[in-house]
N, C-alpha and C. Protein backbone atom coordinates (compact mmCIF):
# COMPACT_ATOMS: atom_id res chain seq x y z
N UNK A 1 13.65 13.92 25.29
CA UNK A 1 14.21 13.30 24.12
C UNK A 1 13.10 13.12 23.09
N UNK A 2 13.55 13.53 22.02
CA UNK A 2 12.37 12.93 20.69
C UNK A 2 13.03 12.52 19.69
N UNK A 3 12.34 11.61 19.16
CA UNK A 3 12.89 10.37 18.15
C UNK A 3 12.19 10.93 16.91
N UNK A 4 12.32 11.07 15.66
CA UNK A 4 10.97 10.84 14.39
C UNK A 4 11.73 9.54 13.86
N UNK A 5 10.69 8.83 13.13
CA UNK A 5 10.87 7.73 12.45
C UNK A 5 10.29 8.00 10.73
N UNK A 6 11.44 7.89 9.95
CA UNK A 6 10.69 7.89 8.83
C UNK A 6 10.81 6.47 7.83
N UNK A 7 10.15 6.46 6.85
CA UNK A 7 10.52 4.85 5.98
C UNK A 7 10.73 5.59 4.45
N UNK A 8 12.09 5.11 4.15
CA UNK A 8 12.43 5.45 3.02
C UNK A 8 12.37 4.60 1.60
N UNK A 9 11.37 4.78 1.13
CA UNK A 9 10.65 4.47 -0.39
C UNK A 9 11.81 4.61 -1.14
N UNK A 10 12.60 3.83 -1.88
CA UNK A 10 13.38 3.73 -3.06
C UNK A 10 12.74 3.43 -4.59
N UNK A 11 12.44 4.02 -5.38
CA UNK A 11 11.65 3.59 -6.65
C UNK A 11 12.35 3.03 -7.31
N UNK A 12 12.12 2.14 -8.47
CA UNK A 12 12.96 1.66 -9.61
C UNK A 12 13.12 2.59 -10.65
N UNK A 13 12.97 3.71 -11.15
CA UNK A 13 13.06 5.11 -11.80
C UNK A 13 13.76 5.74 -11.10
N UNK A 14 14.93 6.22 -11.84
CA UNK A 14 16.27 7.35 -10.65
C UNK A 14 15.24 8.08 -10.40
N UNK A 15 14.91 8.89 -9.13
CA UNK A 15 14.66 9.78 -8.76
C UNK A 15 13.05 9.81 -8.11
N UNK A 16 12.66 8.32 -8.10
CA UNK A 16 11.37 8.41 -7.96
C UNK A 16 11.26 7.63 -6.26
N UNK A 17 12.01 8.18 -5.56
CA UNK A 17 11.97 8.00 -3.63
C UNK A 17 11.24 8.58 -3.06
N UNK A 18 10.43 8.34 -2.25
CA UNK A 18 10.18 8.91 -1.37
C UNK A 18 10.20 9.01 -0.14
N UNK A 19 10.16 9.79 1.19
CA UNK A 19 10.45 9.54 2.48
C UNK A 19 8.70 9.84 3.31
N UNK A 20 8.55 8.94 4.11
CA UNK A 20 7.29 9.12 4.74
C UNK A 20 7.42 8.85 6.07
N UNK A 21 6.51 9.96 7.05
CA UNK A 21 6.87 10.32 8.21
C UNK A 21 6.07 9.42 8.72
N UNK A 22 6.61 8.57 9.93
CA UNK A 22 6.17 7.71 10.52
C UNK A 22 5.41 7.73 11.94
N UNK A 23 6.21 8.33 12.48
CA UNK A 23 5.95 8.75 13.95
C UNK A 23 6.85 9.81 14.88
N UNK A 24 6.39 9.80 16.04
CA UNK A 24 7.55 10.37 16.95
C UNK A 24 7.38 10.03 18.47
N UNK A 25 8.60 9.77 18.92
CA UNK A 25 8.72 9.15 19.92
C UNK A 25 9.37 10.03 21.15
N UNK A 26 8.45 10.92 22.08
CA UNK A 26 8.55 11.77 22.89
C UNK A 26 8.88 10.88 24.29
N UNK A 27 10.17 11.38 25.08
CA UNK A 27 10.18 10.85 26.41
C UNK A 27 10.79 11.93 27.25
N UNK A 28 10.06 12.31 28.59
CA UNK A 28 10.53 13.14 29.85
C UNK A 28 11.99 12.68 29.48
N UNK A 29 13.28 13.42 29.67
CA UNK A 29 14.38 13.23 30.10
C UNK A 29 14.78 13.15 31.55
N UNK A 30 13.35 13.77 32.55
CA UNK A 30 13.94 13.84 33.64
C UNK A 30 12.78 12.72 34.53
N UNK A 31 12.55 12.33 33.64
CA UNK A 31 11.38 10.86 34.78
C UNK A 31 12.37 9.54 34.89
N UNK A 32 11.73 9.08 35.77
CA UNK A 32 12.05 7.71 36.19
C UNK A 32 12.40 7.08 34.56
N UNK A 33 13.63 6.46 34.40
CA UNK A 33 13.93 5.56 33.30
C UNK A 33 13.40 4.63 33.41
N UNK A 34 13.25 3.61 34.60
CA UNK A 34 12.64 2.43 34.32
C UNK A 34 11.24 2.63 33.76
N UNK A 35 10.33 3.61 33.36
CA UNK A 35 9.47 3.92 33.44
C UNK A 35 9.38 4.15 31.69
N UNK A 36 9.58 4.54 31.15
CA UNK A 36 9.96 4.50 29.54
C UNK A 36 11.07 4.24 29.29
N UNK A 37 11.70 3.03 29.19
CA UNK A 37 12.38 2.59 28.28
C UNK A 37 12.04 1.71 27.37
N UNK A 38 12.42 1.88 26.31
CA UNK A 38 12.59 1.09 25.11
C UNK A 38 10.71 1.17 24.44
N UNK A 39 10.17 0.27 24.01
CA UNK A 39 8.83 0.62 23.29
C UNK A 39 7.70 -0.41 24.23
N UNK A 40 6.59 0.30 24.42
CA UNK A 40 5.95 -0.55 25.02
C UNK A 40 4.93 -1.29 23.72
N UNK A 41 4.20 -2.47 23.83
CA UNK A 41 3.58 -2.84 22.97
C UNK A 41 2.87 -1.96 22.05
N UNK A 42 1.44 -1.28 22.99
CA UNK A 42 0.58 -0.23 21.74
C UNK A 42 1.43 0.95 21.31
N UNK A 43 2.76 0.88 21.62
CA UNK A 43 3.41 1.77 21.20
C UNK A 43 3.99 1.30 19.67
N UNK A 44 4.49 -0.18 20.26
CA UNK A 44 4.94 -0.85 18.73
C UNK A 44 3.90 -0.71 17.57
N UNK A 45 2.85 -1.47 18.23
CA UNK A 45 1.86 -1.66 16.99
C UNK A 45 1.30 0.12 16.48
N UNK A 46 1.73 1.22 17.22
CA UNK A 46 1.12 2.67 16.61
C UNK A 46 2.38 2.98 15.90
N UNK A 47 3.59 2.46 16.03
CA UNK A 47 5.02 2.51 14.66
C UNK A 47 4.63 1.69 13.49
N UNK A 48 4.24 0.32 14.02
CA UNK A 48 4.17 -0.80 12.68
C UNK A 48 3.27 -0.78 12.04
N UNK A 49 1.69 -0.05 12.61
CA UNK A 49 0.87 0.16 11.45
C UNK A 49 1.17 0.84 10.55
N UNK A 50 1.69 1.93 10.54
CA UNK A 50 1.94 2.94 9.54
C UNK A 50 2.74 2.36 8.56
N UNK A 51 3.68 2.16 9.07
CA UNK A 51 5.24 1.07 8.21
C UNK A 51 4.22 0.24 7.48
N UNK A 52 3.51 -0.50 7.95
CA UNK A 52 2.38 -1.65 6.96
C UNK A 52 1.96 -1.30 5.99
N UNK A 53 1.44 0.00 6.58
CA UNK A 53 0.16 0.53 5.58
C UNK A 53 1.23 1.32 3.85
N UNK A 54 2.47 1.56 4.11
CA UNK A 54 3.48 2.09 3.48
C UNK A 54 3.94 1.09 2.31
N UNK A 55 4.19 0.00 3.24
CA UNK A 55 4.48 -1.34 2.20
C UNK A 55 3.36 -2.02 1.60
N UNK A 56 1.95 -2.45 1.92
CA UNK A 56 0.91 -2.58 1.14
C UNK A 56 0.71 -1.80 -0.12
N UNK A 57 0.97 -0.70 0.55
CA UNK A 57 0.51 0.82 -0.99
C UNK A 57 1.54 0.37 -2.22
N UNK A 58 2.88 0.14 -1.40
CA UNK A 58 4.10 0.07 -2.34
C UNK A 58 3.92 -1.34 -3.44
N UNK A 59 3.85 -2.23 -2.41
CA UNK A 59 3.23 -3.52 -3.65
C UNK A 59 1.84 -3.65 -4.14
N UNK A 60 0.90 -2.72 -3.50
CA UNK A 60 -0.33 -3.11 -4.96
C UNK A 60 0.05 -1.89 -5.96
N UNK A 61 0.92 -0.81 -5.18
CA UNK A 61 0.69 0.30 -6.88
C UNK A 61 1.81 -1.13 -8.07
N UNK A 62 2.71 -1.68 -7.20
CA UNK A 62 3.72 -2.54 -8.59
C UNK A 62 2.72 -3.62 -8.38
N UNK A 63 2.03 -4.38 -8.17
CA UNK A 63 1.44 -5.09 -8.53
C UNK A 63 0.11 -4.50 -9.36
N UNK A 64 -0.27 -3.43 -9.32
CA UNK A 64 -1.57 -2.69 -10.21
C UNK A 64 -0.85 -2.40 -11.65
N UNK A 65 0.52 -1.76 -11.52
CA UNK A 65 0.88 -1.18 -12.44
C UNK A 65 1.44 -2.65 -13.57
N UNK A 66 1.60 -3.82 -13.00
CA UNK A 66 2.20 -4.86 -13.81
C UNK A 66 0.68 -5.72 -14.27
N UNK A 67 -0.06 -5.81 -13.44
CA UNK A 67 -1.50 -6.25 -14.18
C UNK A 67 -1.72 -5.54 -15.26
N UNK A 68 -1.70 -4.23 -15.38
CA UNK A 68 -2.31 -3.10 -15.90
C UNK A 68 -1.24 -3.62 -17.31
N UNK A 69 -0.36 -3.57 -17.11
CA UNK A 69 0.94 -3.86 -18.44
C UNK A 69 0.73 -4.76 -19.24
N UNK A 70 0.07 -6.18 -18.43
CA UNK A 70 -0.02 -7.69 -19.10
C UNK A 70 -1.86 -7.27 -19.75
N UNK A 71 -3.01 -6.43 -19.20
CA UNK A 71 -3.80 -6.40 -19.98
C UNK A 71 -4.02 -5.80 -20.93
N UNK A 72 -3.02 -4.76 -21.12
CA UNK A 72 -3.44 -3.77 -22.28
C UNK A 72 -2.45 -4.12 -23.58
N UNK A 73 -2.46 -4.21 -24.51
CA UNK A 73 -1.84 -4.60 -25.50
C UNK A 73 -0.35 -3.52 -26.00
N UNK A 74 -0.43 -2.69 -26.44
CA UNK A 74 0.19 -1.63 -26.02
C UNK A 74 0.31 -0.05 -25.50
N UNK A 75 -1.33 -0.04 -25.48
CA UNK A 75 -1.83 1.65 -24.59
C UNK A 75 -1.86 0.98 -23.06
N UNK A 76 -1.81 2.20 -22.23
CA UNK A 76 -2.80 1.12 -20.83
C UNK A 76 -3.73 1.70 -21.21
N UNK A 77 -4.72 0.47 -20.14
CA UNK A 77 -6.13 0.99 -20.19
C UNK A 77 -6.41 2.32 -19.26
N UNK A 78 -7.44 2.60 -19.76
CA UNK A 78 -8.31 3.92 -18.90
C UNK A 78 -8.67 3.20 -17.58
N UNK A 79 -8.85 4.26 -16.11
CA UNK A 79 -8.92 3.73 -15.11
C UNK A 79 -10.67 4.66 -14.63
N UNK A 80 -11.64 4.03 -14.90
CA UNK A 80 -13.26 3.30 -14.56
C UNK A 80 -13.25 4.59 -13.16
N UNK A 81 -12.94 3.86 -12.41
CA UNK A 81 -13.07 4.41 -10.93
C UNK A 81 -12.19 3.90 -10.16
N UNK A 82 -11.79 4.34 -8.69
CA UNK A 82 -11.21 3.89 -7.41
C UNK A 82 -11.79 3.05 -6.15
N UNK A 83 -11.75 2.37 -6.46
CA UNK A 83 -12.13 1.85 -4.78
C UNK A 83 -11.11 1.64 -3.75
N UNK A 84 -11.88 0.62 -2.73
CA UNK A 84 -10.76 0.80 -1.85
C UNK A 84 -11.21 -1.43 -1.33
N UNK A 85 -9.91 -2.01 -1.28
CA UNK A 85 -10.08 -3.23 -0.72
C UNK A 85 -9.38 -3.54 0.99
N UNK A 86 -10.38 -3.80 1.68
CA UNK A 86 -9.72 -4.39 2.98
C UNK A 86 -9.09 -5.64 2.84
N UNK A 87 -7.89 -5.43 3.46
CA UNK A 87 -7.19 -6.56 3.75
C UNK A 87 -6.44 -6.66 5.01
N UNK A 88 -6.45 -7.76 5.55
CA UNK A 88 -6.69 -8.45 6.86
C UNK A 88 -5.19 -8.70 7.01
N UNK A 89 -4.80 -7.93 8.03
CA UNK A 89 -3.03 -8.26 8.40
C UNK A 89 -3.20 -8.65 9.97
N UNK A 90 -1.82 -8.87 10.31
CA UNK A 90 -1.40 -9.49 11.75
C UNK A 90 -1.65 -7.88 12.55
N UNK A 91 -1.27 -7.07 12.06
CA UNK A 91 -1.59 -5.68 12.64
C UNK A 91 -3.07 -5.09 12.55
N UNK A 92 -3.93 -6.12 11.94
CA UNK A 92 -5.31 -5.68 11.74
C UNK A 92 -5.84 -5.28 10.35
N UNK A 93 -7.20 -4.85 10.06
CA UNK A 93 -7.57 -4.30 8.96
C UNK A 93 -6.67 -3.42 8.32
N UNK A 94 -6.07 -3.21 6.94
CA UNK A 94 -5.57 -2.13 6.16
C UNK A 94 -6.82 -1.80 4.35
N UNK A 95 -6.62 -0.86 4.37
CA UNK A 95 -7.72 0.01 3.06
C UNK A 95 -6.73 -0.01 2.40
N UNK A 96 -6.71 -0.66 1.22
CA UNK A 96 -6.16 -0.43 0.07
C UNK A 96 -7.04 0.02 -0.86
N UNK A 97 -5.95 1.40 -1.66
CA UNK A 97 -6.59 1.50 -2.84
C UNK A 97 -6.55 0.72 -4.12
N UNK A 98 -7.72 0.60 -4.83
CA UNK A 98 -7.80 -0.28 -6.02
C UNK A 98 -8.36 0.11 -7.07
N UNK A 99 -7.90 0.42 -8.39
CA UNK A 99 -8.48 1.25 -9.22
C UNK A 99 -8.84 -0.09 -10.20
N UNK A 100 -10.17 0.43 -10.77
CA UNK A 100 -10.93 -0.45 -11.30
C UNK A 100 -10.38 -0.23 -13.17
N UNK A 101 -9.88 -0.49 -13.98
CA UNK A 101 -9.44 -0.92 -15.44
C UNK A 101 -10.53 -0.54 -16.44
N UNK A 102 -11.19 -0.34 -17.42
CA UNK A 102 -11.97 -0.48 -18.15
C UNK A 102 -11.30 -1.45 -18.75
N UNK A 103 -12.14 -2.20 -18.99
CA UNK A 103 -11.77 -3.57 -20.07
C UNK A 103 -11.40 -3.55 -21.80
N UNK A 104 -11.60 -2.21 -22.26
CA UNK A 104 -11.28 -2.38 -23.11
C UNK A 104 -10.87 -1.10 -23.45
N UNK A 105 -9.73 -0.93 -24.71
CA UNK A 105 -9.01 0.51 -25.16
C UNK A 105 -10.09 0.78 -26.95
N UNK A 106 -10.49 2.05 -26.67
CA UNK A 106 -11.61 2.59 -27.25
C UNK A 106 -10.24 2.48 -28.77
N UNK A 107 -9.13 2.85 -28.78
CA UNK A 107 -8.20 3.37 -29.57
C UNK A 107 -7.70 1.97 -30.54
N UNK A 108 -7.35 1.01 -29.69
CA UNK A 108 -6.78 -0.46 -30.34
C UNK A 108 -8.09 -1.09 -30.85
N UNK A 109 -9.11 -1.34 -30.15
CA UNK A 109 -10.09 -1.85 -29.80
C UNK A 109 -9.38 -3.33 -29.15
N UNK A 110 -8.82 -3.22 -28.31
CA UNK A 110 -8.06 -4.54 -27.26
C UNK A 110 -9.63 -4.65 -26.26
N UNK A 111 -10.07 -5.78 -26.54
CA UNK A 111 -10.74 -6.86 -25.07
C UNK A 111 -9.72 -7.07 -24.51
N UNK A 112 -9.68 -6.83 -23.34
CA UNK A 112 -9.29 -7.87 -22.04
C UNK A 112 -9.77 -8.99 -21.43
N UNK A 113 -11.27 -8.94 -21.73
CA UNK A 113 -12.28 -10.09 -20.95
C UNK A 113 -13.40 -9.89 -21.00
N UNK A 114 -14.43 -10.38 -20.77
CA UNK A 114 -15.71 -10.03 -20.46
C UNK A 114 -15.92 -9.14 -19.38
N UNK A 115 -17.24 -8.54 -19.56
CA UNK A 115 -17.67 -7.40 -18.75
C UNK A 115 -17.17 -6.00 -18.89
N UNK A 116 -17.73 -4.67 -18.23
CA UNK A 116 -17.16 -3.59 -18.39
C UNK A 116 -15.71 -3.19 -17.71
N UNK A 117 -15.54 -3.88 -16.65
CA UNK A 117 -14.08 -3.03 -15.55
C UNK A 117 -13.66 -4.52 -15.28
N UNK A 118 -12.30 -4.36 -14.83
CA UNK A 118 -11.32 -5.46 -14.32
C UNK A 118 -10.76 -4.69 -12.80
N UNK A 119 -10.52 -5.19 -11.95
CA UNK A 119 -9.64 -5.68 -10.76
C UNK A 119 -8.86 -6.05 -10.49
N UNK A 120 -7.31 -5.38 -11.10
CA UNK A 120 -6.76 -6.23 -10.69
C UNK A 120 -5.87 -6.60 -9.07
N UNK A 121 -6.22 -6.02 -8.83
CA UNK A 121 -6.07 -6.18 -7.07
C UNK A 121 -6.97 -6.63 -6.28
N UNK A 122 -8.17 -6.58 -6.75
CA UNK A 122 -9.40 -7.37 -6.30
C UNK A 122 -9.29 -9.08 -6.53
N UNK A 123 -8.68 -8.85 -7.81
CA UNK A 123 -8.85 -10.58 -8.30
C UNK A 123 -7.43 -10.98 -7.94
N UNK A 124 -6.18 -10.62 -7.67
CA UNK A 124 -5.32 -11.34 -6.62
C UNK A 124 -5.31 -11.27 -5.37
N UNK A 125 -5.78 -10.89 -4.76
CA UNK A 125 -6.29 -11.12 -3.11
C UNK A 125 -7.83 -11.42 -3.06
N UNK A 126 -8.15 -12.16 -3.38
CA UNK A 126 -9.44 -12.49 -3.53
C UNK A 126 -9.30 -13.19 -2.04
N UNK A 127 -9.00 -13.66 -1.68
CA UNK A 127 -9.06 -14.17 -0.04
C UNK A 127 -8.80 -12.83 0.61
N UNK A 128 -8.28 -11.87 0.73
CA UNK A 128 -7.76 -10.77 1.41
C UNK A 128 -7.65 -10.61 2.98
N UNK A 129 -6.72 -12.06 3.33
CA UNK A 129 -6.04 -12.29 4.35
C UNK A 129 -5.14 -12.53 4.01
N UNK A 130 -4.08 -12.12 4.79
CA UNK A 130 -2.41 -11.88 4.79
C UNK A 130 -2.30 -13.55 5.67
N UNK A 131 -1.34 -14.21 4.43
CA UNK A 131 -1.22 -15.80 5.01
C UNK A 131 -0.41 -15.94 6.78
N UNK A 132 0.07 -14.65 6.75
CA UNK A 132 0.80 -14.71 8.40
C UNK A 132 -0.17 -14.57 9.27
């Protein structure tokens, strides 16, 4: 028997879904049943990381993309560089990406703040532990 698991991404833009492959779940058909049934723990947590790591991406790109909205006046800003922020879940470490802002639009001449680059995913998880 084989299972795939996928998680289906719905965007707020018609047409902007996506489907991402999760796993697969291989079992003898002819072994002992008591023997694989149902999910064993490191089995769970090798489904639910992925699923995690799917929904993190999904709320910092809308949480990057709505920072990004409230600092720029009406261009967005130019994006500096990429990094990446750890953050601390019940399932363990996850790498998020985090793209760093230039602070200011060469075109409006809009400040955002002091200094050259902004964060904004850096500066709302500034604890970057997951309160669960």
């Amino acid at each position: 028997m084989r299972i795939s698991i996928f998680v289906q991404v719905e965007g707020d833009e018609a047409g902007s879904g996506r489907t991402v492959p999760i796993g697969t779940i291989e079992r003898d058909s002819l072994s002992n049943p008591a023997l694989g049934m149902g999910r064993w723990v490191q089995e769970a947590h090798e489904l639910l990381e992925p699923i995690q790591a799917v929904i993190l991406d999904e709320q910092a790109d809308l949480s990057i993309r709505a920072a990004a909205h409230r600092l720029a006046s009406s261009k967005p800003l130019g994006i500096k560089d990429i990094k990446s922020v750890v953050y601390r879940t019940a399932l363990g470490k996850m790498t998020i990406r985090s793209p760093r802002f230039c602070r200011c639009c060469a075109e409006c001449v809009f400040q955002s703040g002091d200094g050259g680059t902004v964060s904004p995913l850096a500066k709302a998880l500034h604890e970057r532990v997951d309160p669960q």
